[in-house]
C-alpha atoms as a PDB file:
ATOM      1  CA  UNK A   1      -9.166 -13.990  -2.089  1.00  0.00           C
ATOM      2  CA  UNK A   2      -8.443 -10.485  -0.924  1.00  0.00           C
ATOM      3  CA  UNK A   3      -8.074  -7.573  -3.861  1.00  0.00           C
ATOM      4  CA  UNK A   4      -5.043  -5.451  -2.638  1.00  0.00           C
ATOM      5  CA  UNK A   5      -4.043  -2.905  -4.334  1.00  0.00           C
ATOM      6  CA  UNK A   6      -0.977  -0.340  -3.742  1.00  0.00           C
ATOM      7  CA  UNK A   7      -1.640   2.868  -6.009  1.00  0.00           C
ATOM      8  CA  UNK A   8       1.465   5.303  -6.010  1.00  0.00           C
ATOM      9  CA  UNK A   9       2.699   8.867  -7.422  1.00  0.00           C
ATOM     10  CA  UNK A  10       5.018   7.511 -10.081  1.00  0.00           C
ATOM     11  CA  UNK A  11       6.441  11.539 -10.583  1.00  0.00           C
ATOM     12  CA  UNK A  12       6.661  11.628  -7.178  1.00  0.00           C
ATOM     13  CA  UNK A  13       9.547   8.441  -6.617  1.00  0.00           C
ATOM     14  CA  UNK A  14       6.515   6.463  -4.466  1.00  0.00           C
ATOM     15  CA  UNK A  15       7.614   3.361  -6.380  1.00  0.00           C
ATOM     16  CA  UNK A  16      10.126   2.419  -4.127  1.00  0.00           C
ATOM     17  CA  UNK A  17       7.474   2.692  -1.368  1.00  0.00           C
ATOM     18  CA  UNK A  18       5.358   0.516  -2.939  1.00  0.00           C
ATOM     19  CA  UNK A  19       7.517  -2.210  -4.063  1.00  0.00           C
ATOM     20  CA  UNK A  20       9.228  -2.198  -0.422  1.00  0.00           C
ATOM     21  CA  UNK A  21       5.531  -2.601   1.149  1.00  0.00           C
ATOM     22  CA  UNK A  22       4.651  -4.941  -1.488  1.00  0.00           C
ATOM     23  CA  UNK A  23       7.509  -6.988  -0.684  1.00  0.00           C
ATOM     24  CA  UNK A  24       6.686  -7.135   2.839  1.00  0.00           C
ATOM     25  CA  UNK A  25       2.988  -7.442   2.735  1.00  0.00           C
ATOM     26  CA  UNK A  26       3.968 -11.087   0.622  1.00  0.00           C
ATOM     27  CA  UNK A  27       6.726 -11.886   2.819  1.00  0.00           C
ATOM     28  CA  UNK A  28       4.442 -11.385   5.970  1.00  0.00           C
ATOM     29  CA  UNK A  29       1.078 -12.386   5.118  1.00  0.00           C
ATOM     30  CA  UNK A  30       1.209 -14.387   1.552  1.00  0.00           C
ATOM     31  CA  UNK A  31      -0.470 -11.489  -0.197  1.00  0.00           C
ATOM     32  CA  UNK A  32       0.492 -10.300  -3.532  1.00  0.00           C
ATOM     33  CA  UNK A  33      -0.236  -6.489  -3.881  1.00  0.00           C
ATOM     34  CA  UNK A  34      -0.943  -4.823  -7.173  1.00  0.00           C
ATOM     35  CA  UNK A  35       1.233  -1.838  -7.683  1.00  0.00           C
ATOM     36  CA  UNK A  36      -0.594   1.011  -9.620  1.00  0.00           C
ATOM     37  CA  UNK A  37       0.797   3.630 -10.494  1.00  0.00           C
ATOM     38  CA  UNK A  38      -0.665   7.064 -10.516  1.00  0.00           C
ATOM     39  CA  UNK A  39      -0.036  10.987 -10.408  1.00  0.00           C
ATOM     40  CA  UNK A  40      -1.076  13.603  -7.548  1.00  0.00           C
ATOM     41  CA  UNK A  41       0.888  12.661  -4.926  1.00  0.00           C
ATOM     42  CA  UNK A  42      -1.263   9.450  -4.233  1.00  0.00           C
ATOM     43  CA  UNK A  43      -0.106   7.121  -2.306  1.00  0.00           C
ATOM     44  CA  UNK A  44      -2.961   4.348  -0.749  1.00  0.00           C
ATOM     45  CA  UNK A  45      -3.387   1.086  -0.196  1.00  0.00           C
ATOM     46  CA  UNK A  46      -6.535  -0.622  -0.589  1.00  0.00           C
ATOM     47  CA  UNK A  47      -8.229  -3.868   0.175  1.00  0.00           C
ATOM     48  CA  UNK A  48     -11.360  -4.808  -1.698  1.00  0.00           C
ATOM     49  CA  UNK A  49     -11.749  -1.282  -2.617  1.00  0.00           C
ATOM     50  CA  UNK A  50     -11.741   0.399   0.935  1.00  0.00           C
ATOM     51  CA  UNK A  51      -8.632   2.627   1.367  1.00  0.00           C
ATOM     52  CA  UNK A  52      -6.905   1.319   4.682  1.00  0.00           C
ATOM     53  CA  UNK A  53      -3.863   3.323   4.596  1.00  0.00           C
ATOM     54  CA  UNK A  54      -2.272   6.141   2.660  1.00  0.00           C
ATOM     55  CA  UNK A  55      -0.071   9.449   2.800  1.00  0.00           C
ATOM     56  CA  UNK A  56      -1.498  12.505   4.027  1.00  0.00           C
ATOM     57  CA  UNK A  57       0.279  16.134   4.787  1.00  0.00           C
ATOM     58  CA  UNK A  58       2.738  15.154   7.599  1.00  0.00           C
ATOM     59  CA  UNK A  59       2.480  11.294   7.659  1.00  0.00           C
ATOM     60  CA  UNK A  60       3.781   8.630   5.396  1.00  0.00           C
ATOM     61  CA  UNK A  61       2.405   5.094   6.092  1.00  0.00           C
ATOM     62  CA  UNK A  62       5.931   2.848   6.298  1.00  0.00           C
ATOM     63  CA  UNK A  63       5.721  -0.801   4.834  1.00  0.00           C
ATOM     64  CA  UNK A  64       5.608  -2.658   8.612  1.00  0.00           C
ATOM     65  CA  UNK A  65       2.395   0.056   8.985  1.00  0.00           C
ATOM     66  CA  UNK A  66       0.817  -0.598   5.838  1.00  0.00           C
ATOM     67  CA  UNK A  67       1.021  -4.743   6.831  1.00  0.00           C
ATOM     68  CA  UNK A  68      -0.493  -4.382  10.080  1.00  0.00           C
ATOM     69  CA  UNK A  69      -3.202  -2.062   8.550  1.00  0.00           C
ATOM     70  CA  UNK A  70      -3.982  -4.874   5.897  1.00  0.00           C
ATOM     71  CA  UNK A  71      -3.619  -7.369   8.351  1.00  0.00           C
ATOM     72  CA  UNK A  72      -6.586  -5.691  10.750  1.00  0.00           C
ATOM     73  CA  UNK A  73      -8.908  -5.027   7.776  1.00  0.00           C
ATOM     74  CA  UNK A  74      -8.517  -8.526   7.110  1.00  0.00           C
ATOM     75  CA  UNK A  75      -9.755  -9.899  10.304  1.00  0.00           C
END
């Protein structure tokens, strides 16, 4: 069982982010993400703890990116 975990700005509007990645990370691979929300402009994805992808100035991971990230860290 892989621990996957989708933590996102709530004041920010990342919700919608993480729902859409969420969506396709089950529809993909099977996975069920848990969506946490946070503050900060956060906006990661982990997988047994280890962030694999996440915003930073200039980028913003995009769902397909996020599911071929978790799909590599779980190989």
């Amino acid at each position: 069982m892989t621990d996957l975990s989708i933590i996102y700005c709530r004041p920010c509007g990342y919700e919608k982010r993480a729902r859409e990645a969420a969506a396709l990370l089950r529809e993909r691979l099977a996975l069920d993400a848990e969506l946490v929300p946070g503050k900060g402009g956060v906006f990661e994805v982990k997988v047994d703890g280890k962030v694999i992808a996440k915003r930073v100035k200039g980028h913003f991971p995009d769902a397909a990116e996020i599911v071929t990230a978790v799909a590599a860290a779980r190989a």
